[in-house]
Every structure is written in structure tokens, then in C-alpha cells.
PDB file of N, CA and C in Angstrom:
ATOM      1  N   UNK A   1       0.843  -1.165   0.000  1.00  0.00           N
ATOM      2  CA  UNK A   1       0.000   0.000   0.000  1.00  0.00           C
ATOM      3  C   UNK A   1       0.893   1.235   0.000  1.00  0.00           C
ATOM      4  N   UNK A   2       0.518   2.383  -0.929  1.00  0.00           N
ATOM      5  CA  UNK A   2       1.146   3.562  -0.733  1.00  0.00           C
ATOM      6  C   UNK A   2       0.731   4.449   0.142  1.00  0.00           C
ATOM      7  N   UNK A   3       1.621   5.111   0.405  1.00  0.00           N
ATOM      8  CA  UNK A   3       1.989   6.616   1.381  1.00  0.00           C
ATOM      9  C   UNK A   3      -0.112   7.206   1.297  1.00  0.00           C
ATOM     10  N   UNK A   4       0.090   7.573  -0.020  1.00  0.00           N
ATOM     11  CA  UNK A   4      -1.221   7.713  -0.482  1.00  0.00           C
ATOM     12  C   UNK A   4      -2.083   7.166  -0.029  1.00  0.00           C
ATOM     13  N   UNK A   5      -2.390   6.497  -0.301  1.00  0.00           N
ATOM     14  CA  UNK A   5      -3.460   5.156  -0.175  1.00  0.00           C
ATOM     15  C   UNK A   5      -3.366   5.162   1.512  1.00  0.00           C
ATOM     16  N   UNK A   6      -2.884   4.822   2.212  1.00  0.00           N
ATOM     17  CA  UNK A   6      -2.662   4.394   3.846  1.00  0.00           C
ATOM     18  C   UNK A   6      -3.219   6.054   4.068  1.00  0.00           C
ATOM     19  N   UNK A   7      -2.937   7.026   3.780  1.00  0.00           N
ATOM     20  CA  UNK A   7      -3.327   8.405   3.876  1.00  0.00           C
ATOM     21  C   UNK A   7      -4.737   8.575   3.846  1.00  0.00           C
ATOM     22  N   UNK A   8      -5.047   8.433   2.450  1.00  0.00           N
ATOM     23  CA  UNK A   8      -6.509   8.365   2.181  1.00  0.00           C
ATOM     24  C   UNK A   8      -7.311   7.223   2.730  1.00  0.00           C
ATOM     25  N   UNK A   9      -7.263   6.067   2.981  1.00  0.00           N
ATOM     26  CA  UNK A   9      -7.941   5.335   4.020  1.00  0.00           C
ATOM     27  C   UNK A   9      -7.990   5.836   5.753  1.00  0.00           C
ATOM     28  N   UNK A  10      -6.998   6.610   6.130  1.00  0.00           N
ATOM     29  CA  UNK A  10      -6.867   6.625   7.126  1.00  0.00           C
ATOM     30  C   UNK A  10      -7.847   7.901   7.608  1.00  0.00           C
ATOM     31  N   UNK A  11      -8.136   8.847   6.682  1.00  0.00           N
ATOM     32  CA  UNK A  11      -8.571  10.100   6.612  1.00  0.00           C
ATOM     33  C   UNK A  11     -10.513   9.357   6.418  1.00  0.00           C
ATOM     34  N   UNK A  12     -10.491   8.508   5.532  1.00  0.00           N
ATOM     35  CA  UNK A  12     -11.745   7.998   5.698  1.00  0.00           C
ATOM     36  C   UNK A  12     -12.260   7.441   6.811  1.00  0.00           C
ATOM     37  N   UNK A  13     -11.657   6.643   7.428  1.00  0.00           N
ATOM     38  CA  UNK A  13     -11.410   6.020   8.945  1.00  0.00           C
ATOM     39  C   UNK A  13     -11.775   7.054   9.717  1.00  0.00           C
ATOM     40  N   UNK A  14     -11.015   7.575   9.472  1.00  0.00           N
ATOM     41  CA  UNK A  14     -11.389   8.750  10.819  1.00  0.00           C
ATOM     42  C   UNK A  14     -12.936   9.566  10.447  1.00  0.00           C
ATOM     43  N   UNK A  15     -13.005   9.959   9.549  1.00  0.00           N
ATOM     44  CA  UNK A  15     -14.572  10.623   9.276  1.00  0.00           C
ATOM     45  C   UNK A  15     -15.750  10.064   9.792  1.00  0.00           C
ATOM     46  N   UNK A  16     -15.520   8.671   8.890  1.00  0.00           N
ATOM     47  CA  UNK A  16     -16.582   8.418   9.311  1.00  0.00           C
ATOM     48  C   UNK A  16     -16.898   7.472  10.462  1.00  0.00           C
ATOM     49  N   UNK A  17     -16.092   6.805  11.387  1.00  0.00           N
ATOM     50  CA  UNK A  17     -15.461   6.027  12.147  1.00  0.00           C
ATOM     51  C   UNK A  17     -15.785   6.387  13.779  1.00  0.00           C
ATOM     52  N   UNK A  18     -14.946   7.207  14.066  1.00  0.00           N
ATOM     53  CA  UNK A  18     -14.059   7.833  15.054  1.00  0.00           C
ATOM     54  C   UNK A  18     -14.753   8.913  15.530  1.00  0.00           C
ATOM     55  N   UNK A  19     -14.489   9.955  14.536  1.00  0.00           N
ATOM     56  CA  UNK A  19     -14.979  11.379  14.882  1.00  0.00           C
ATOM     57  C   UNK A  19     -16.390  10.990  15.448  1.00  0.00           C
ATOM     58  N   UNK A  20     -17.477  10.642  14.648  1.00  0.00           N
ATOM     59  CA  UNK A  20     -18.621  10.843  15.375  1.00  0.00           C
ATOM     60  C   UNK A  20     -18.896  10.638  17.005  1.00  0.00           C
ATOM     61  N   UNK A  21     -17.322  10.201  17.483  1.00  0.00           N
ATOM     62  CA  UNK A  21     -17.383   9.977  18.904  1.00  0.00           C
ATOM     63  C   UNK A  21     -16.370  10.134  19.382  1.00  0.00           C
ATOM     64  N   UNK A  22     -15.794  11.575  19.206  1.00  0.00           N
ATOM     65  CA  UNK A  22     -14.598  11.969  20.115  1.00  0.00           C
ATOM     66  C   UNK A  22     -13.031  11.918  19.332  1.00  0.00           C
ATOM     67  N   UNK A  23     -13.081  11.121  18.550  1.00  0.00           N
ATOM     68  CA  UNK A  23     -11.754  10.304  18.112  1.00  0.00           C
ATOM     69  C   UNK A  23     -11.387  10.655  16.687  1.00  0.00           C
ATOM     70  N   UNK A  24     -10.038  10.505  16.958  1.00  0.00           N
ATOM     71  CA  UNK A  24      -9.679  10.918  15.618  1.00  0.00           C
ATOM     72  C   UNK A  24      -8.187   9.251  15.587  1.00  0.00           C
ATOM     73  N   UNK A  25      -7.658   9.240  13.948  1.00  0.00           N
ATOM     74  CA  UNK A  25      -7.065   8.147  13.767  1.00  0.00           C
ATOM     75  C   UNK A  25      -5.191   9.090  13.325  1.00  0.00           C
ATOM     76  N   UNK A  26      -5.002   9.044  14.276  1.00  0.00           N
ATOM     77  CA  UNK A  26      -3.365   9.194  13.816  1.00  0.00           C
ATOM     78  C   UNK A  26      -2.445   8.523  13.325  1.00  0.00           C
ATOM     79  N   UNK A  27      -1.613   8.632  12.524  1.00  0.00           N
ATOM     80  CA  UNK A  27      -0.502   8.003  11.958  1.00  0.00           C
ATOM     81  C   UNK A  27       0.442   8.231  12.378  1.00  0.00           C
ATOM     82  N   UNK A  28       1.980   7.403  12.814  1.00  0.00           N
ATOM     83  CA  UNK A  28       3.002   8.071  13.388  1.00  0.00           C
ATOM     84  C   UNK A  28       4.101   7.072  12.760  1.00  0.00           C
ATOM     85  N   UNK A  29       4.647   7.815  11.877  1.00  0.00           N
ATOM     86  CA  UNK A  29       5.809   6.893  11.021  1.00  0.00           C
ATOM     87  C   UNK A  29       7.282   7.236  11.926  1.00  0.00           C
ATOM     88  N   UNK A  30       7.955   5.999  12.097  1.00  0.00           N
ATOM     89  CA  UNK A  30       9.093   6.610  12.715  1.00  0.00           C
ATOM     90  C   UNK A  30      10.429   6.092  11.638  1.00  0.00           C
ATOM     91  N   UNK A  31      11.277   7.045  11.650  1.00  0.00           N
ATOM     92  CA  UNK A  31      12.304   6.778  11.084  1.00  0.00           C
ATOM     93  C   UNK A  31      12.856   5.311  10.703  1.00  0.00           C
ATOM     94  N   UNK A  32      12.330   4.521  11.011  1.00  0.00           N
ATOM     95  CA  UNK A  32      12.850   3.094  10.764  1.00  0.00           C
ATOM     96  C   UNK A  32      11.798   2.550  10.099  1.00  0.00           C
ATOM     97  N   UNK A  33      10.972   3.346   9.308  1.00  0.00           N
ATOM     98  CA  UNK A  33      10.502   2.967   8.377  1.00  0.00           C
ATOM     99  C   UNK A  33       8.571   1.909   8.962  1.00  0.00           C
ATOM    100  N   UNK A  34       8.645   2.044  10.365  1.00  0.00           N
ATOM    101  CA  UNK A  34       7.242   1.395  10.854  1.00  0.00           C
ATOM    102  C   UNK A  34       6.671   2.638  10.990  1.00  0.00           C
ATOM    103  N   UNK A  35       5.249   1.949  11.036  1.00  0.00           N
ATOM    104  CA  UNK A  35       4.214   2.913  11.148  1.00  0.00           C
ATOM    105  C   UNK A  35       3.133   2.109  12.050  1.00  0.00           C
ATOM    106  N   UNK A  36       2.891   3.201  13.105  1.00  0.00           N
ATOM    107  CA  UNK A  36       1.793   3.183  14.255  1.00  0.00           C
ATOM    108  C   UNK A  36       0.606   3.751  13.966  1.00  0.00           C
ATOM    109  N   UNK A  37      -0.388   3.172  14.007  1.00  0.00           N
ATOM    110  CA  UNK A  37      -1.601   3.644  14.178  1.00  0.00           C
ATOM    111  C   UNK A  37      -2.319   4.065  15.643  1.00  0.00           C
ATOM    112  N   UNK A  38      -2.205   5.183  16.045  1.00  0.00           N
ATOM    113  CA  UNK A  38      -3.316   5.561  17.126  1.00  0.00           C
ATOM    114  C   UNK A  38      -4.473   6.569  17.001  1.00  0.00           C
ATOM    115  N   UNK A  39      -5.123   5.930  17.931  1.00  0.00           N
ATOM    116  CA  UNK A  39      -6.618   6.794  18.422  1.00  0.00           C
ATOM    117  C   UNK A  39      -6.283   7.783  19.181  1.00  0.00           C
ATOM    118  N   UNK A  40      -6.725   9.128  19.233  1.00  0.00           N
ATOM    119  CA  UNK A  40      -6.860  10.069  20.090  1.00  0.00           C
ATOM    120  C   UNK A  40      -7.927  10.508  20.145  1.00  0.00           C
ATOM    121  N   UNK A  41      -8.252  10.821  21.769  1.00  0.00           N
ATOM    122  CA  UNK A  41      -9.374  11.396  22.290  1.00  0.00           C
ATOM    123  C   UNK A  41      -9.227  12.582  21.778  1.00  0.00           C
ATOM    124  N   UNK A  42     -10.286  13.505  21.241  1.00  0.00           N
ATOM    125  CA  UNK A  42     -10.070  14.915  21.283  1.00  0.00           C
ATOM    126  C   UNK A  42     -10.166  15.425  22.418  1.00  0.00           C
ATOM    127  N   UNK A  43     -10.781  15.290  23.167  1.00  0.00           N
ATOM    128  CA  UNK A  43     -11.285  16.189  24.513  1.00  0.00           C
ATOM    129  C   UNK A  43     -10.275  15.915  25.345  1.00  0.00           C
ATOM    130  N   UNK A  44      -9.269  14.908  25.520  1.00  0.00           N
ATOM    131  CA  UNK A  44      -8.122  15.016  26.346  1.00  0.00           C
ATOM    132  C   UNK A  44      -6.802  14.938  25.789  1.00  0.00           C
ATOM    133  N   UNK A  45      -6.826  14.258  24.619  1.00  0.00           N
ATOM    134  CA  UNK A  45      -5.620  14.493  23.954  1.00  0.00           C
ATOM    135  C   UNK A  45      -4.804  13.533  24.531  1.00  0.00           C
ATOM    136  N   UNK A  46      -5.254  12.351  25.246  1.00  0.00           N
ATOM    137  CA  UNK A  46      -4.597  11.529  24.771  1.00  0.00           C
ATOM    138  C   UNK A  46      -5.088  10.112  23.917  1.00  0.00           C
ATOM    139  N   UNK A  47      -3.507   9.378  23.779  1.00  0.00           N
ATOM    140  CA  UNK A  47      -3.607   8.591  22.739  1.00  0.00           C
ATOM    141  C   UNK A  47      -3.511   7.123  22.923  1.00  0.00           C
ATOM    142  N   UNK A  48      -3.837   6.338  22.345  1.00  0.00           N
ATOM    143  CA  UNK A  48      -4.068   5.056  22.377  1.00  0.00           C
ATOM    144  C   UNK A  48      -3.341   4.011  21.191  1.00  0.00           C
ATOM    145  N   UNK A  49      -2.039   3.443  21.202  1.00  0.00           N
ATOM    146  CA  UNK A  49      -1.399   2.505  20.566  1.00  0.00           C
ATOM    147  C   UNK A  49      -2.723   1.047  20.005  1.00  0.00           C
ATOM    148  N   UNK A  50      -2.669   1.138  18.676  1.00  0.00           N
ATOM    149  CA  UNK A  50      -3.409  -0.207  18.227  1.00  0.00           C
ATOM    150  C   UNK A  50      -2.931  -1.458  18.571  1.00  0.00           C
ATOM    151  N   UNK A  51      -1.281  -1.185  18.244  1.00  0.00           N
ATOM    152  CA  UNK A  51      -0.557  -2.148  18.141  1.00  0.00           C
ATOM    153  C   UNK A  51      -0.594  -3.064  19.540  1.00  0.00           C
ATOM    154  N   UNK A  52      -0.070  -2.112  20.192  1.00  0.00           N
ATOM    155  CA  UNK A  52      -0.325  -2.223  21.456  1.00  0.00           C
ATOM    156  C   UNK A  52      -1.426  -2.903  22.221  1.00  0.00           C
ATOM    157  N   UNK A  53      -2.825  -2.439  22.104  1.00  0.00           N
ATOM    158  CA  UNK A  53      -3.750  -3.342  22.232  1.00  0.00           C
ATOM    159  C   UNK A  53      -3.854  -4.830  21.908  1.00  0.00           C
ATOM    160  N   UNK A  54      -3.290  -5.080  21.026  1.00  0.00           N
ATOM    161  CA  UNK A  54      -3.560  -6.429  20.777  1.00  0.00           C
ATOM    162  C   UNK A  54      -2.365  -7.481  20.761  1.00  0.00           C
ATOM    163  N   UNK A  55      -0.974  -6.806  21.371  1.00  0.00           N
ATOM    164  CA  UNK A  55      -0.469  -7.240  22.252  1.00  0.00           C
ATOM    165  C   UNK A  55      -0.535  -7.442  23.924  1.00  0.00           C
ATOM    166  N   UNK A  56      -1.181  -6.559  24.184  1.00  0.00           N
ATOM    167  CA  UNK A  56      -1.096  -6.466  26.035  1.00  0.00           C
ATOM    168  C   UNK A  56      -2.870  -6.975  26.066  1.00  0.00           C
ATOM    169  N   UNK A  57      -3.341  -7.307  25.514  1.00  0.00           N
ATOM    170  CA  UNK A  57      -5.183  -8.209  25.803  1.00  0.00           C
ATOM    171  C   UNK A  57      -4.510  -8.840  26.549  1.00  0.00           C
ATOM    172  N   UNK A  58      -5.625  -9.291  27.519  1.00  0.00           N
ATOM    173  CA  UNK A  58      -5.984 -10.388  28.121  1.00  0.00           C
ATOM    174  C   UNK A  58      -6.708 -11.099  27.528  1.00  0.00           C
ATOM    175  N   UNK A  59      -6.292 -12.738  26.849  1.00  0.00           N
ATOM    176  CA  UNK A  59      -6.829 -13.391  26.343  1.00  0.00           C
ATOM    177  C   UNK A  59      -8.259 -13.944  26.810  1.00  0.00           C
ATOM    178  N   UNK A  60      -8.215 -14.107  27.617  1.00  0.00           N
ATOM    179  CA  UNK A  60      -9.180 -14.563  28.724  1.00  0.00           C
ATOM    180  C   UNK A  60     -10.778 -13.815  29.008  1.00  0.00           C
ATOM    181  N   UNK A  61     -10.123 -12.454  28.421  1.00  0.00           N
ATOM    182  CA  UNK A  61     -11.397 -11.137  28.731  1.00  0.00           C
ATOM    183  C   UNK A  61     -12.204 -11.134  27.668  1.00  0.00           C
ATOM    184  N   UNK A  62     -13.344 -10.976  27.945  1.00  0.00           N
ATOM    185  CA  UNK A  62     -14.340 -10.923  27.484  1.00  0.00           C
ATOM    186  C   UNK A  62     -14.800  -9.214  26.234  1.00  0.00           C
ATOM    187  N   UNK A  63     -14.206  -8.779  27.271  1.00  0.00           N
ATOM    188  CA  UNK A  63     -14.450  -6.837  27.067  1.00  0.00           C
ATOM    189  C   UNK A  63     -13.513  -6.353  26.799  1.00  0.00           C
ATOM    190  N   UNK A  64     -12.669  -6.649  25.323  1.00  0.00           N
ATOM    191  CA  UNK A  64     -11.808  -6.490  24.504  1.00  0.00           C
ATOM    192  C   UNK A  64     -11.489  -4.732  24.630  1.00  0.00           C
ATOM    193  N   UNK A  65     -12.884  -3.854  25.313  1.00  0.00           N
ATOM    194  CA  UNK A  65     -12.597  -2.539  24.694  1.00  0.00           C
ATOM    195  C   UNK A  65     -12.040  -1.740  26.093  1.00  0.00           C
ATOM    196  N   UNK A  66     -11.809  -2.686  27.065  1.00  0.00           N
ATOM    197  CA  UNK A  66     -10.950  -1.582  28.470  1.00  0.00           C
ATOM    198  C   UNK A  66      -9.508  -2.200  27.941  1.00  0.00           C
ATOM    199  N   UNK A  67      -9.086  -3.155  27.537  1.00  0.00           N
ATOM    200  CA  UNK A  67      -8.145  -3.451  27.147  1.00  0.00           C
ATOM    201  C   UNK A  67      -6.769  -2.951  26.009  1.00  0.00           C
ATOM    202  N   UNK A  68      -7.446  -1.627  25.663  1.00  0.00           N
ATOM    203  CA  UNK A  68      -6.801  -0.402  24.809  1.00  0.00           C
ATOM    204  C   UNK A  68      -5.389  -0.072  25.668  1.00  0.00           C
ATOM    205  N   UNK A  69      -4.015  -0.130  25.166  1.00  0.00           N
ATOM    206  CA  UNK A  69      -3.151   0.512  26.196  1.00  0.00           C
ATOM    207  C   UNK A  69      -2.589   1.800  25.765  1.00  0.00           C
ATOM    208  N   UNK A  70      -2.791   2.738  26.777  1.00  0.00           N
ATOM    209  CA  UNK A  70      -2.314   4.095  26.287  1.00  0.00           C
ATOM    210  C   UNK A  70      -1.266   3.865  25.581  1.00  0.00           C
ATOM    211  N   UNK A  71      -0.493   5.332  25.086  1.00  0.00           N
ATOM    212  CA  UNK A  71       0.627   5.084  24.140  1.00  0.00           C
ATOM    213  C   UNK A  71       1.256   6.083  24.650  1.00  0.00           C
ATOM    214  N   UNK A  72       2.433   5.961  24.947  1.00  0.00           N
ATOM    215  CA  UNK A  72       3.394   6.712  26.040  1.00  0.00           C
ATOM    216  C   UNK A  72       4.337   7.285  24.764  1.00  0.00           C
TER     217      UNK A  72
END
């Protein structure tokens, strides 16, 4: 997928997605060439690692959505 493309999906994502409830979808490319996807609250500004989430679940849990881990 291009620069583009990951851009323009991500911008759709967020419209129609997210926003209607606070959230917006950030991108955060770091020099080594990965790219993070997080959620941010608007109203507090902070942010939430995807990746992250679905490493640190508890397999076991039921309620997949307290299981979000901030992103430091």
C-alpha cells in the first residue's frame, strides 16, 4: 500500500469512524521505516497505541474494549 493510499484510508477512517465519537485516527511513522496507528481522544488528547492493544489483551477477557493501552 502507498503513502497515499494508507493516507486516504486513514482520513476515511477517521470521518466516518471515530470522529462521530470523540476520536480521531493518527498516523506516526518513525524513522525506521514502521508505522503506528493511534486513536486520540479529542477532549483530552490523549492517545491510544493499536498495536499495542492487541499485544497487552488479556486473552481470557471478554471486554476487549478496556483493554486499549495508552501510548506513552
Amino acid at each position: 500500500m502507498t503513502g497515499e493510499t494508507l493516507d486516504t484510508e486513514v482520513a476515511r477512517i477517521a470521518r466516518e469512524k471515530l470522529r462521530p465519537y470523540g476520536c480521531d485516527l493518527v498516523v506516526h511513522r518513525s524513522d525506521d521505516g514502521i508505522t503506528r496507528l493511534l486513536i486520540e481522544v479529542q477532549s483530552t488528547g490523549r492517545r491510544y497505541d493499536l498495536i499495542k492493544s492487541f499485544f497487552h489483551r488479556d486473552k481470557a477477557a471478554k471486554d476487549f474494549g478496556n483493554k486499549i493501552a495508552p501510548h506513552r
